[in-house]
N, C-alpha and C. Protein backbone atom coordinates (compact mmCIF):
# COMPACT_ATOMS: atom_id res chain seq x y z
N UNK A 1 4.94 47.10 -53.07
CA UNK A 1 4.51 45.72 -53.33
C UNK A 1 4.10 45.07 -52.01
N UNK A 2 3.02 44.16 -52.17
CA UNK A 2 2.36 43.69 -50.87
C UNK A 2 3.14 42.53 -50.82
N UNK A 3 3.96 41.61 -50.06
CA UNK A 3 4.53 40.55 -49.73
C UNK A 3 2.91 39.33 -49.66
N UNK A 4 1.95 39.67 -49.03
CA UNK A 4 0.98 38.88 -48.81
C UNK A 4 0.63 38.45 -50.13
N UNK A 5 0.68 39.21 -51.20
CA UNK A 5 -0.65 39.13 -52.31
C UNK A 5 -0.20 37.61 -52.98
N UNK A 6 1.50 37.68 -53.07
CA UNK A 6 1.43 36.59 -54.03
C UNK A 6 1.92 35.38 -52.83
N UNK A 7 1.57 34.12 -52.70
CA UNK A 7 2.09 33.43 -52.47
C UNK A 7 3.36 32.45 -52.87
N UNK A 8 3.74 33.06 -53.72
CA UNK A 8 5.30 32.62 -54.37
C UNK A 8 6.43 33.30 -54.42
N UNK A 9 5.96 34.33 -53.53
CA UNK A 9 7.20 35.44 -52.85
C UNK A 9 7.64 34.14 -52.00
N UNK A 10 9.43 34.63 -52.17
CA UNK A 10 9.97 33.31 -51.66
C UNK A 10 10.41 33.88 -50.44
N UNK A 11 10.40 35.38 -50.42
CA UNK A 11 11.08 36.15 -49.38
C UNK A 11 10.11 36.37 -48.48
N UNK A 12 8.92 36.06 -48.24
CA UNK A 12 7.65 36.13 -47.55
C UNK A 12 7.88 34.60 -46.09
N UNK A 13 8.01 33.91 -47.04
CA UNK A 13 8.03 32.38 -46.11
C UNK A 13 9.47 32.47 -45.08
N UNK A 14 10.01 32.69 -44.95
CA UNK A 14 11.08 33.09 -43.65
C UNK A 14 10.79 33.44 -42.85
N UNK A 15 9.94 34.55 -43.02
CA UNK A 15 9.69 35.76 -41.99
C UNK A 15 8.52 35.13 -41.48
N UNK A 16 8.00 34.26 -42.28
CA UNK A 16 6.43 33.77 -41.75
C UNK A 16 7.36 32.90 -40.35
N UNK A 17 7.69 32.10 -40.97
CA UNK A 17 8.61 30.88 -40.14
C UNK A 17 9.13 31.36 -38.75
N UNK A 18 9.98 32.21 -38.76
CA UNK A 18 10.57 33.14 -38.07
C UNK A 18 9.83 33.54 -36.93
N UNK A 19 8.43 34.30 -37.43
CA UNK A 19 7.67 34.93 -36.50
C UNK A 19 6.93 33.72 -35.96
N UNK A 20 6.76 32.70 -36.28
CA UNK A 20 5.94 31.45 -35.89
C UNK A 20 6.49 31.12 -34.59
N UNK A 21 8.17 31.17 -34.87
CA UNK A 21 8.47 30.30 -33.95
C UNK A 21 9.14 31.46 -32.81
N UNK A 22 8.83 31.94 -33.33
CA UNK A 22 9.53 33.61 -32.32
C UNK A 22 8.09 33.18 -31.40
N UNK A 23 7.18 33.33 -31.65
CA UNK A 23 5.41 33.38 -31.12
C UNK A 23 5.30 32.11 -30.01
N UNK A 24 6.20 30.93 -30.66
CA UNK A 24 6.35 29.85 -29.75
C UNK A 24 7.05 30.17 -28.76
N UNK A 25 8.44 30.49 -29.12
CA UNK A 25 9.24 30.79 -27.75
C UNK A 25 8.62 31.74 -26.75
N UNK A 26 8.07 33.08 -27.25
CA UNK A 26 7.37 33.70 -25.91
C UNK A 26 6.30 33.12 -24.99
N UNK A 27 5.33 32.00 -26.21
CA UNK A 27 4.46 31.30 -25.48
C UNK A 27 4.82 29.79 -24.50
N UNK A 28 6.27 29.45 -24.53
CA UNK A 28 6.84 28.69 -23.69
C UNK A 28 7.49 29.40 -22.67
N UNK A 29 8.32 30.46 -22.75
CA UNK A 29 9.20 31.18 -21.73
C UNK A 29 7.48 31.67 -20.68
N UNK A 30 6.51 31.87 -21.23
CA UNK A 30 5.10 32.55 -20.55
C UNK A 30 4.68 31.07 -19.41
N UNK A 31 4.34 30.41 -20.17
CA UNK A 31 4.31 29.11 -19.34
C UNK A 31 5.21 28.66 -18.70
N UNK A 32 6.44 28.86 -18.41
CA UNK A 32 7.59 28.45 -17.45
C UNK A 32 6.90 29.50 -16.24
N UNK A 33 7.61 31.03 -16.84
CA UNK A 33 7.74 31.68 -15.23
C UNK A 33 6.64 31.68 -15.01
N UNK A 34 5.14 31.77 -15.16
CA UNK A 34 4.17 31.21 -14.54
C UNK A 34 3.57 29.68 -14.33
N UNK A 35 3.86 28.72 -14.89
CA UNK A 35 4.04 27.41 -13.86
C UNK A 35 4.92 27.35 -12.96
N UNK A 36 6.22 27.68 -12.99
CA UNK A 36 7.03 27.81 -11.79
C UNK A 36 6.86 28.51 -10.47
N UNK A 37 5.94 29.70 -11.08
CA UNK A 37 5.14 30.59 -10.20
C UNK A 37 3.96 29.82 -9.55
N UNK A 38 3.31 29.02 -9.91
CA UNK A 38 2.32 28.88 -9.74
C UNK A 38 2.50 27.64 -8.62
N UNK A 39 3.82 26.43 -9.26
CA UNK A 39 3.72 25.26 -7.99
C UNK A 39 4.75 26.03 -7.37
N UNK A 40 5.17 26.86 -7.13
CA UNK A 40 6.26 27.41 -5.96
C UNK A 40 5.30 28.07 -4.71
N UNK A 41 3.98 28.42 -5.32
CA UNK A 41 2.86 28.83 -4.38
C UNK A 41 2.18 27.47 -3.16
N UNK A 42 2.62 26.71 -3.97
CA UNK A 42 1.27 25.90 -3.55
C UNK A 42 2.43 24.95 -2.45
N UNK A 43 1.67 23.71 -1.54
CA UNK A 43 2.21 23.42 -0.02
C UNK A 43 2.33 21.84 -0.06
N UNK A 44 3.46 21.12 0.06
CA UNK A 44 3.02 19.74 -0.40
C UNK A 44 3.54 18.99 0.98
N UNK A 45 2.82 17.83 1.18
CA UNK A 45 3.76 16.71 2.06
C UNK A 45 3.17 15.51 2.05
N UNK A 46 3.60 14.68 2.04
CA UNK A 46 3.45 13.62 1.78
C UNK A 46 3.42 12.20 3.12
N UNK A 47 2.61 11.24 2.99
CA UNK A 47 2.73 10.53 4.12
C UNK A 47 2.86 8.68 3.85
N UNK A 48 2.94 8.22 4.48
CA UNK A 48 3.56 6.81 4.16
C UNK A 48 2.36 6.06 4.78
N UNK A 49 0.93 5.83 4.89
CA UNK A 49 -0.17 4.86 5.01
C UNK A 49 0.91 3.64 5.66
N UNK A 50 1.19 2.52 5.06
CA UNK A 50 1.52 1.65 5.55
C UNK A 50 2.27 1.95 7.25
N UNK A 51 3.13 2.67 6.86
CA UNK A 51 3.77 3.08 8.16
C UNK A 51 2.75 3.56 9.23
N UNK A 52 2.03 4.38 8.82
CA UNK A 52 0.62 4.47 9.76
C UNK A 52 0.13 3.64 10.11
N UNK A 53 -0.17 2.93 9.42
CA UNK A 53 -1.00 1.43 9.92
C UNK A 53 -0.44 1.01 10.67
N UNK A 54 0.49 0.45 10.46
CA UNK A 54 1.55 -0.44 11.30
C UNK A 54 1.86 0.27 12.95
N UNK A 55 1.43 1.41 12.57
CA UNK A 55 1.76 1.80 14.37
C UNK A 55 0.49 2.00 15.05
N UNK A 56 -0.55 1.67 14.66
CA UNK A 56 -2.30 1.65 14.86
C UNK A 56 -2.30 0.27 15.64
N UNK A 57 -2.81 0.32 16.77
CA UNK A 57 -3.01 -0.98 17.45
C UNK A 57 -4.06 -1.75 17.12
N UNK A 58 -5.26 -0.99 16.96
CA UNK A 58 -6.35 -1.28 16.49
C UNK A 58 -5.94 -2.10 14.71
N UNK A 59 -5.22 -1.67 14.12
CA UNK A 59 -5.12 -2.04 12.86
C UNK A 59 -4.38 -3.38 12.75
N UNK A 60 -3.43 -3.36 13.68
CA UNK A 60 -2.54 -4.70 13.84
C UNK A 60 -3.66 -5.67 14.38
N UNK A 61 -4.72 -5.70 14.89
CA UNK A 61 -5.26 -6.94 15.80
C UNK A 61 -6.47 -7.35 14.89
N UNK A 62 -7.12 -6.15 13.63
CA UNK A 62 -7.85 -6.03 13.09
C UNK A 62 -7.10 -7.20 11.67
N UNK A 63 -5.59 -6.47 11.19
CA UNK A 63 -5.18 -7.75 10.37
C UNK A 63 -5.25 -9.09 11.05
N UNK A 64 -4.85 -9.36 12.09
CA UNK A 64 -4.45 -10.34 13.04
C UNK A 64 -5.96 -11.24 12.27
N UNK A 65 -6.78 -10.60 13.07
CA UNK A 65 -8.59 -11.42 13.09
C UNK A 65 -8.83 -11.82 11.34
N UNK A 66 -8.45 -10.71 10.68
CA UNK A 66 -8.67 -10.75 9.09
C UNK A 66 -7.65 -12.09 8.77
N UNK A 67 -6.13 -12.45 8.80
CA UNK A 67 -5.14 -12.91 8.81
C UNK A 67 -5.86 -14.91 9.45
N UNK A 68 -6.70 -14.61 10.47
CA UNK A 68 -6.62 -16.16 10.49
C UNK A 68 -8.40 -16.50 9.89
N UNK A 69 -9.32 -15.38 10.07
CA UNK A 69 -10.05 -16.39 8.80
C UNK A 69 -9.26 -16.87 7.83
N UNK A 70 -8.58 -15.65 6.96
CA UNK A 70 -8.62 -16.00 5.79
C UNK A 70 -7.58 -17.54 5.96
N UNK A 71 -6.53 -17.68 6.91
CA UNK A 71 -6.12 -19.11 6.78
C UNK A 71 -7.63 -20.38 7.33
N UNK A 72 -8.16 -19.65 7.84
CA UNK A 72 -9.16 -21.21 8.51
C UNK A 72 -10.19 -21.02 7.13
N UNK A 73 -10.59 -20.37 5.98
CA UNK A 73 -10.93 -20.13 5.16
C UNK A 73 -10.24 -21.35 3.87
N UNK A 74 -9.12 -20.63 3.70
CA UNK A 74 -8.17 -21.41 3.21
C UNK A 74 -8.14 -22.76 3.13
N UNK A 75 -7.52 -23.21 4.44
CA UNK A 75 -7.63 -24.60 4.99
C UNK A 75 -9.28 -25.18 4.66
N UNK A 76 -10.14 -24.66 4.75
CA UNK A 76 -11.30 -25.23 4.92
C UNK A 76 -11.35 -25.75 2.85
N UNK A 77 -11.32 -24.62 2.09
CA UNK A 77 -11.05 -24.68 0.59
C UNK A 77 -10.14 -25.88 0.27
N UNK A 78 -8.91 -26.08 0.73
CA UNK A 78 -8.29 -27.07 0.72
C UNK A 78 -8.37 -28.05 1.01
N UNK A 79 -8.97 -28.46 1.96
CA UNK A 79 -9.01 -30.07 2.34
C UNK A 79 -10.32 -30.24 1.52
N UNK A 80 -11.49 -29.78 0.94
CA UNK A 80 -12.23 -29.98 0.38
C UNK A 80 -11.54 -30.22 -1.03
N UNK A 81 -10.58 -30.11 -2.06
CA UNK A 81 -10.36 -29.99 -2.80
C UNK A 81 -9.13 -31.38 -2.39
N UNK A 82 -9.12 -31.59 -1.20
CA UNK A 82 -7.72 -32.71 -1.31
C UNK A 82 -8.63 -33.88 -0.99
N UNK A 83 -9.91 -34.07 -0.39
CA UNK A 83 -11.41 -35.02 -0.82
C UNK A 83 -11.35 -35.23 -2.04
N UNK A 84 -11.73 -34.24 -2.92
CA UNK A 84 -12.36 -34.13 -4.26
C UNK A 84 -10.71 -34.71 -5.51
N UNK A 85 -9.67 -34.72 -4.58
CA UNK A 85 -8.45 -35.48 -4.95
C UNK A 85 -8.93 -36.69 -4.99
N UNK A 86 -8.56 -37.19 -4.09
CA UNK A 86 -8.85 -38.83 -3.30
C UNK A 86 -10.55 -39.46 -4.04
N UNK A 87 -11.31 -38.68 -4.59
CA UNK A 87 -12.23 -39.72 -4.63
C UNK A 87 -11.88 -39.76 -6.42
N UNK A 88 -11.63 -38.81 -7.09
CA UNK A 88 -11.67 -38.74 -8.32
C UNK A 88 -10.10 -40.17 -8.66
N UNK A 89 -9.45 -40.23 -7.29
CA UNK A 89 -8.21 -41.05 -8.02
C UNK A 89 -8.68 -42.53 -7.63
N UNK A 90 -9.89 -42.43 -6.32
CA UNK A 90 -10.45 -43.59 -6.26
C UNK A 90 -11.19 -44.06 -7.49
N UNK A 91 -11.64 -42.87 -7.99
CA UNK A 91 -12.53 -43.68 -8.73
C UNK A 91 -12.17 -43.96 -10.70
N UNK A 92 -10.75 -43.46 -10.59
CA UNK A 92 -9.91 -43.32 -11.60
C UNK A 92 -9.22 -45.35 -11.85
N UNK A 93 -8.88 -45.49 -10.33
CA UNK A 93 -8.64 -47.18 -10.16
C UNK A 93 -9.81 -48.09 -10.34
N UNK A 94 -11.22 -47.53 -10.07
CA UNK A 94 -12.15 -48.39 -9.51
C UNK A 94 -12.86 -48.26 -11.15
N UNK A 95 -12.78 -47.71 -12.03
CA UNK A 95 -13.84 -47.04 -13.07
C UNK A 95 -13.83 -48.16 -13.92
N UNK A 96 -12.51 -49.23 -14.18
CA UNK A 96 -13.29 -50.00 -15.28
C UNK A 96 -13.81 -51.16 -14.83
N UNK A 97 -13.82 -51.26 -13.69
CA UNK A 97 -14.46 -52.64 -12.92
C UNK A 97 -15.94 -51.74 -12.44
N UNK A 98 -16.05 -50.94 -12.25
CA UNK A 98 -17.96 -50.24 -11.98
C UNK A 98 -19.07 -50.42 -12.85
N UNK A 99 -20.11 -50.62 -13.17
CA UNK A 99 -21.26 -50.68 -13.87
C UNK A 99 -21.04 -49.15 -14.63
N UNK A 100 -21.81 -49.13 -15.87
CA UNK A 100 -22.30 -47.83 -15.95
C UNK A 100 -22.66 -46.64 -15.15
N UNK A 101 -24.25 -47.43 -14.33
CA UNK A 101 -24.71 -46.36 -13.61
C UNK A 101 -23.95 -46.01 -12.48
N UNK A 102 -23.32 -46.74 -11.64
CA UNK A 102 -22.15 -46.76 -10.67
C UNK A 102 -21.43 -45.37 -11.50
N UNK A 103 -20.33 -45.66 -11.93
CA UNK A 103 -20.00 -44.59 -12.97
C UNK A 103 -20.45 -43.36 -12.81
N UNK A 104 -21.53 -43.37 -13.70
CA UNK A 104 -22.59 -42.10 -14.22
C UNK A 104 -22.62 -41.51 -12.65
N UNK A 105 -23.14 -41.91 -11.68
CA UNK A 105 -23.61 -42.26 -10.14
C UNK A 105 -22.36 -40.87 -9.09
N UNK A 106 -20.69 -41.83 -9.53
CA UNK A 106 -19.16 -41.50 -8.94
C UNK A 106 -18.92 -39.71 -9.23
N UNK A 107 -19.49 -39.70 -10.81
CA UNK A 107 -18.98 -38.97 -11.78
C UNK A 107 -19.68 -37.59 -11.28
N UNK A 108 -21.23 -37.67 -11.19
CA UNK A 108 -22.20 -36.99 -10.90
C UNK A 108 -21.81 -35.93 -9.43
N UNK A 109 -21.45 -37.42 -8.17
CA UNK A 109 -21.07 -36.76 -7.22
C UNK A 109 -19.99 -35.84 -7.11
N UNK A 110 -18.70 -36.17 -7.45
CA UNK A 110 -17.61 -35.35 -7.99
C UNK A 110 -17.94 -34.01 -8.47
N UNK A 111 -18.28 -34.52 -9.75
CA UNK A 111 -18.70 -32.89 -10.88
C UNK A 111 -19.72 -31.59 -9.41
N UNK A 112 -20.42 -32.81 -8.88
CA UNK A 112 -20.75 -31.71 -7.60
C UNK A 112 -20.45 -31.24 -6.65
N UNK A 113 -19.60 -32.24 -6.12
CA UNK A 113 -18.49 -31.55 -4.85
C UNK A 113 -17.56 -30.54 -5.48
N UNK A 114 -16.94 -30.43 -6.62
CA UNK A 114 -16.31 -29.46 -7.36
C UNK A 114 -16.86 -28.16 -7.26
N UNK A 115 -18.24 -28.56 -7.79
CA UNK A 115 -18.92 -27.07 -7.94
C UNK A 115 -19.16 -26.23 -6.18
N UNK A 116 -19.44 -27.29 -5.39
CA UNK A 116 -19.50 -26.91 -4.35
C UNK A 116 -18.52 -26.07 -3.47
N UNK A 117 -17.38 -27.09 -3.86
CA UNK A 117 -16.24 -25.97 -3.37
C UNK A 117 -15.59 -24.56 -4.36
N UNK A 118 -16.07 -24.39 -5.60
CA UNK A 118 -15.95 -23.71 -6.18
C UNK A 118 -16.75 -22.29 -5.95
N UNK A 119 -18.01 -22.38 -5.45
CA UNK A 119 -18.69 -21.71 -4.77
C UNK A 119 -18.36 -21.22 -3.27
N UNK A 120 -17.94 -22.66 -2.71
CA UNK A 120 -17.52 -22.08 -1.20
C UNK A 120 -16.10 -20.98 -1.42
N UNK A 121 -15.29 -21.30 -2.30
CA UNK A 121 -14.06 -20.24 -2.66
C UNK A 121 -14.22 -18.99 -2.59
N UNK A 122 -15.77 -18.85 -3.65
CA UNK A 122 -16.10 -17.57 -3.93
C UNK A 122 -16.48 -16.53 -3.15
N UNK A 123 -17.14 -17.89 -2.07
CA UNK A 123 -18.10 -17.09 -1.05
C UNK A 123 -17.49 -16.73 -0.12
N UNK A 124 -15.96 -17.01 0.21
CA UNK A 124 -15.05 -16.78 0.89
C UNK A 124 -14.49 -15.59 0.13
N UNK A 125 -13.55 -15.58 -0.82
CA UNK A 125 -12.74 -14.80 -1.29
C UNK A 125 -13.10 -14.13 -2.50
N UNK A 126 -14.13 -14.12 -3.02
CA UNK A 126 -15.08 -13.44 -4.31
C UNK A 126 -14.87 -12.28 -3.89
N UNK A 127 -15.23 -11.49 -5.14
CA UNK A 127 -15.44 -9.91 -5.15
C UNK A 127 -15.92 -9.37 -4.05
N UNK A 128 -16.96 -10.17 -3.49
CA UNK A 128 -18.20 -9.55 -2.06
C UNK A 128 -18.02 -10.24 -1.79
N UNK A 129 -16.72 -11.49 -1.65
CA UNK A 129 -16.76 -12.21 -0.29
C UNK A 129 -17.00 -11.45 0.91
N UNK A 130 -16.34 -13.01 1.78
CA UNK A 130 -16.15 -12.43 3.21
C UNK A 130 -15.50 -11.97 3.95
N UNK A 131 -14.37 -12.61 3.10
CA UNK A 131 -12.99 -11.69 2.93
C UNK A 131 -12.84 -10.31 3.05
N UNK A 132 -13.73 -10.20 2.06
CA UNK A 132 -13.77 -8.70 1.63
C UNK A 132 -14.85 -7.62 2.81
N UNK A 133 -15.25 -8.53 2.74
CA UNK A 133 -16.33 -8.03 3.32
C UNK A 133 -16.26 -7.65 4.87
N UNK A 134 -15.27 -8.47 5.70
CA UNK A 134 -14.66 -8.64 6.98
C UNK A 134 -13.63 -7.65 6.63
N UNK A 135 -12.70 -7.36 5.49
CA UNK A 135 -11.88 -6.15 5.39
C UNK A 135 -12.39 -4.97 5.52
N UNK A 136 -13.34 -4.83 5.06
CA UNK A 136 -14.58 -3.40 5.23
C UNK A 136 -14.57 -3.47 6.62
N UNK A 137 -15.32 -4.39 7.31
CA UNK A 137 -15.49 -3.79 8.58
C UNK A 137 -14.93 -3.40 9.73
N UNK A 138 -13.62 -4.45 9.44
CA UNK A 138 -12.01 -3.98 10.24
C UNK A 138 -11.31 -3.37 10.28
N UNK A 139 -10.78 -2.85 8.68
CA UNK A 139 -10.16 -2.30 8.67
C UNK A 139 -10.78 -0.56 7.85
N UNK A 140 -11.49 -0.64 7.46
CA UNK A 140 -12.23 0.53 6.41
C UNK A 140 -12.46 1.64 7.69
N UNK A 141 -12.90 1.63 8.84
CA UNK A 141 -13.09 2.73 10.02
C UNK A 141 -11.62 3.10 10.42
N UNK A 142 -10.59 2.17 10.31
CA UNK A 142 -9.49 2.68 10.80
C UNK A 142 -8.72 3.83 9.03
N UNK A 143 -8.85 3.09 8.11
CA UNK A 143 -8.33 4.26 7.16
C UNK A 143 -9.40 5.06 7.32
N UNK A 144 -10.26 5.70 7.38
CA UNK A 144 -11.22 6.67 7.55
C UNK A 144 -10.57 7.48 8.43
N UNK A 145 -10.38 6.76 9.58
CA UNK A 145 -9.58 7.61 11.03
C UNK A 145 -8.48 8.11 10.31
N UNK A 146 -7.63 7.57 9.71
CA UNK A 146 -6.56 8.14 8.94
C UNK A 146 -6.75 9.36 8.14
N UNK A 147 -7.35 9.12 7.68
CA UNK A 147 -7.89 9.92 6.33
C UNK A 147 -8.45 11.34 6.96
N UNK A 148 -9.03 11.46 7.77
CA UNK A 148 -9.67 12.11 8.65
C UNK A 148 -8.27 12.93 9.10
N UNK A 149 -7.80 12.32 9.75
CA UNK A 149 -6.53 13.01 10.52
C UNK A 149 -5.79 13.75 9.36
N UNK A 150 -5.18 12.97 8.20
CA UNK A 150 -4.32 13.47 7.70
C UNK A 150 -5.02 14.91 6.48
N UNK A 151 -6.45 15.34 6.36
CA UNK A 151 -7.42 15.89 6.11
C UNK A 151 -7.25 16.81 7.03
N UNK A 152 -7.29 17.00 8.16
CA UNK A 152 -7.56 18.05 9.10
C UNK A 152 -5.70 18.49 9.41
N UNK A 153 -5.06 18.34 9.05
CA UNK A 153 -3.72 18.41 9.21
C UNK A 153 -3.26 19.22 7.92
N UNK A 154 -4.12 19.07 7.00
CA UNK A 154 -3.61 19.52 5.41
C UNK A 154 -4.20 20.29 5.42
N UNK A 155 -5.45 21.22 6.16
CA UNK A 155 -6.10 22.00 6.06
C UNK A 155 -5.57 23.38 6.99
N UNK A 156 -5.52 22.77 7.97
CA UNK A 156 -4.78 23.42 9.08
C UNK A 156 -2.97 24.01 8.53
N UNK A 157 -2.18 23.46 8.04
CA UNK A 157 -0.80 23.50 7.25
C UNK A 157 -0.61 24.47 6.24
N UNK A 158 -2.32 23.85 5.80
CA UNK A 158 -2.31 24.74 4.11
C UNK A 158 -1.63 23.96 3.02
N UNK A 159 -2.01 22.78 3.28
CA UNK A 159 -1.50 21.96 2.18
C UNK A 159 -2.39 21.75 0.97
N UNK A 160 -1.63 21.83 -0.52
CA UNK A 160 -2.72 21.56 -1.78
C UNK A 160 -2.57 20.82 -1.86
N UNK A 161 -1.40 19.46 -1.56
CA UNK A 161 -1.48 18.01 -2.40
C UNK A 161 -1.09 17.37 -0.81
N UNK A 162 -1.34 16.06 -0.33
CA UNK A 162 -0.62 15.10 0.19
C UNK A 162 -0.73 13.83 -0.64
N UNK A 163 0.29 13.65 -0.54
CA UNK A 163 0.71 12.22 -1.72
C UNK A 163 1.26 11.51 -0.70
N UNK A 164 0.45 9.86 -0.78
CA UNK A 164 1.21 8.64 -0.50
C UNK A 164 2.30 7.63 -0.74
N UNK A 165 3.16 7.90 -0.03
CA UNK A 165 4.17 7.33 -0.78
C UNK A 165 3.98 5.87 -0.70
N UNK A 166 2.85 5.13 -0.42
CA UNK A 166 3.04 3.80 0.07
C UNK A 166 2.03 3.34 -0.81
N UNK A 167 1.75 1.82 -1.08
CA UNK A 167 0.97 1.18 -2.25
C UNK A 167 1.63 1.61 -3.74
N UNK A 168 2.64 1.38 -4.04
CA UNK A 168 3.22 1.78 -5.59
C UNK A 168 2.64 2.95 -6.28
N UNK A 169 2.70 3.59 -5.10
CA UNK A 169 3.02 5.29 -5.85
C UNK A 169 3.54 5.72 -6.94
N UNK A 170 3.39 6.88 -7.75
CA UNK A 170 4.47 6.90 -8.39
C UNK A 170 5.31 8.55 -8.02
N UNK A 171 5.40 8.37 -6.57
CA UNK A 171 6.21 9.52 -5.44
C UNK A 171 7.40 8.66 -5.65
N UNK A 172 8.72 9.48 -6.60
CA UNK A 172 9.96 8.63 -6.88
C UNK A 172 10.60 8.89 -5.51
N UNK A 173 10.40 10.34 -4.98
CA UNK A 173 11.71 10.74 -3.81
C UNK A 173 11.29 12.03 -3.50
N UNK A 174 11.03 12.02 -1.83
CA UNK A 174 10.68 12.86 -1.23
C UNK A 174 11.82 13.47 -0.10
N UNK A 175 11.81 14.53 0.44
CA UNK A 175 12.44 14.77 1.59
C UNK A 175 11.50 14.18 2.46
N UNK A 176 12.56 13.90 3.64
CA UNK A 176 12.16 13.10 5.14
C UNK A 176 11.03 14.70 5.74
N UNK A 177 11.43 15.98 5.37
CA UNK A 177 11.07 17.03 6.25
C UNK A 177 9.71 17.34 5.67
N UNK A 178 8.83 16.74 4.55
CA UNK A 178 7.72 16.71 4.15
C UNK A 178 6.86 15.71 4.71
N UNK A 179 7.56 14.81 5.24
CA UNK A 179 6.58 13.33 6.33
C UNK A 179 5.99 13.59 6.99
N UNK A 180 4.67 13.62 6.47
CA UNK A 180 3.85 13.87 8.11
C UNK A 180 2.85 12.89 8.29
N UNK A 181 3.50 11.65 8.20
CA UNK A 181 3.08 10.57 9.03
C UNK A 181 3.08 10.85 10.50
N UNK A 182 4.06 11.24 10.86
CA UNK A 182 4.20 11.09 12.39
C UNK A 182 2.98 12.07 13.15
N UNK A 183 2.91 13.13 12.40
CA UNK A 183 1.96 14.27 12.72
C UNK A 183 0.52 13.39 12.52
N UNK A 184 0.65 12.95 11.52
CA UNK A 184 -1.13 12.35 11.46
C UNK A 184 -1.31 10.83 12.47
N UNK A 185 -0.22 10.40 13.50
CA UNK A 185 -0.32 9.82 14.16
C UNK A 185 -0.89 10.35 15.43
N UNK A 186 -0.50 11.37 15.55
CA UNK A 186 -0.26 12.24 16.81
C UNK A 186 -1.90 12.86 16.86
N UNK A 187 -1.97 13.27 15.85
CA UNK A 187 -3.89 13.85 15.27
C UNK A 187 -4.44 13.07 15.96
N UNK A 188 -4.37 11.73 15.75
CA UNK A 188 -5.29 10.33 15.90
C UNK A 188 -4.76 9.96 17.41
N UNK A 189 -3.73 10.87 18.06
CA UNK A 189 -3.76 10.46 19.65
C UNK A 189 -2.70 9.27 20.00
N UNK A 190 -2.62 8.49 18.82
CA UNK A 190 -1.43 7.36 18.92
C UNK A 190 0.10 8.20 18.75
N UNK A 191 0.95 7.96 20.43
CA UNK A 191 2.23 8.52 20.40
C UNK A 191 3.50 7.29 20.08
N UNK A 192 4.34 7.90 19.45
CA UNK A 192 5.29 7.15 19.06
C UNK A 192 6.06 6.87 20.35
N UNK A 193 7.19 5.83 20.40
CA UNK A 193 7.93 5.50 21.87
C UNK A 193 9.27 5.59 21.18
């Protein structure tokens, strides 16, 4: 008797089951010792950016310059907006003693100094501000230099991954003996004291 022919052999469906999951387990135990095989091959270390930065001289004087536009930036946004205070409360006291066109006149200027500084904000701190745009040119050659270093260090090592542990990574916990911050300092010629 063929077990296949009928499908209401009850003694057929076990063995189906059985071998299904028999088929699974070899095809998981297959994928262990060769993924385990496979990242036990490969070379990792990891480096901390911020900490780099921070020991870059060039990078500290580069925030420094970035650090007080953006306050004389700031300040400049603000007192325009503490104007655009003062006339709207002037003219909040003054509005039912004004003519119409007076009014129409107060209202007009306002609604435009608003827009004005709303624009100056942008043009400061927008997507392509200047902000931004002064960050590119300060600081964007120095991560390059980084990048560069820690690139020619991973090549040289034989490294497949370097992972940052800095900017909310999601590197939970590394050994200290995989850091090679200090090494990609040293690349770039900057010695620690």
């Amino acid at each position: 008797m063929n077990y296949n022919d009928n499908g209401n052999n009850f003694l057929y469906l076990p063995f189906k089951k059985a071998r299904k999951q028999f088929m699974k387990a070899i095809f998981i135990i297959f994928l262990v010792f060769f993924g385990i095989g496979f990242a036990s091959g490969q070379s990792y270390a990891f480096i901390d950016s911020d900490y780099i930065l921070k020991n870059i001289p060039e990078f500290i004087e580069a925030k420094e310059k970035i650090d007080k536009l953006a306050l004389k930036w700031t300040k400049e946004v603000e007192d325009r907006y503490a104007f655009i205070k003062t006339k709207k409360d002037n003219f909040n006291k003054e509005e039912v003693l004004l003519p119409n066109e007076e009014k129409e006149k107060r209202k007009s200027e306002i609604e435009k100094l608003e827009k004005e500084t709303i624009e100056l904000q942008t043009q400061y701190f927008g997507d392509n501000g200047e902000y931004f745009l002064k960050r590119q040119e300060f600081v964007q050659p120095i991560q390059d230099r980084v990048f560069t270093a820690m690139k020619k260090i991973a090549k040289r090592e034989g490294y497949a991954f370097v992972f940052d542990k800095a900017n909310q990574s999601n590197l939970v916990y590394a050994e200290k003996e995989y850091d090679i911050s200090n090494t990609v300092l040293e690349e770039m010629g900057i010695t620690q004291e």
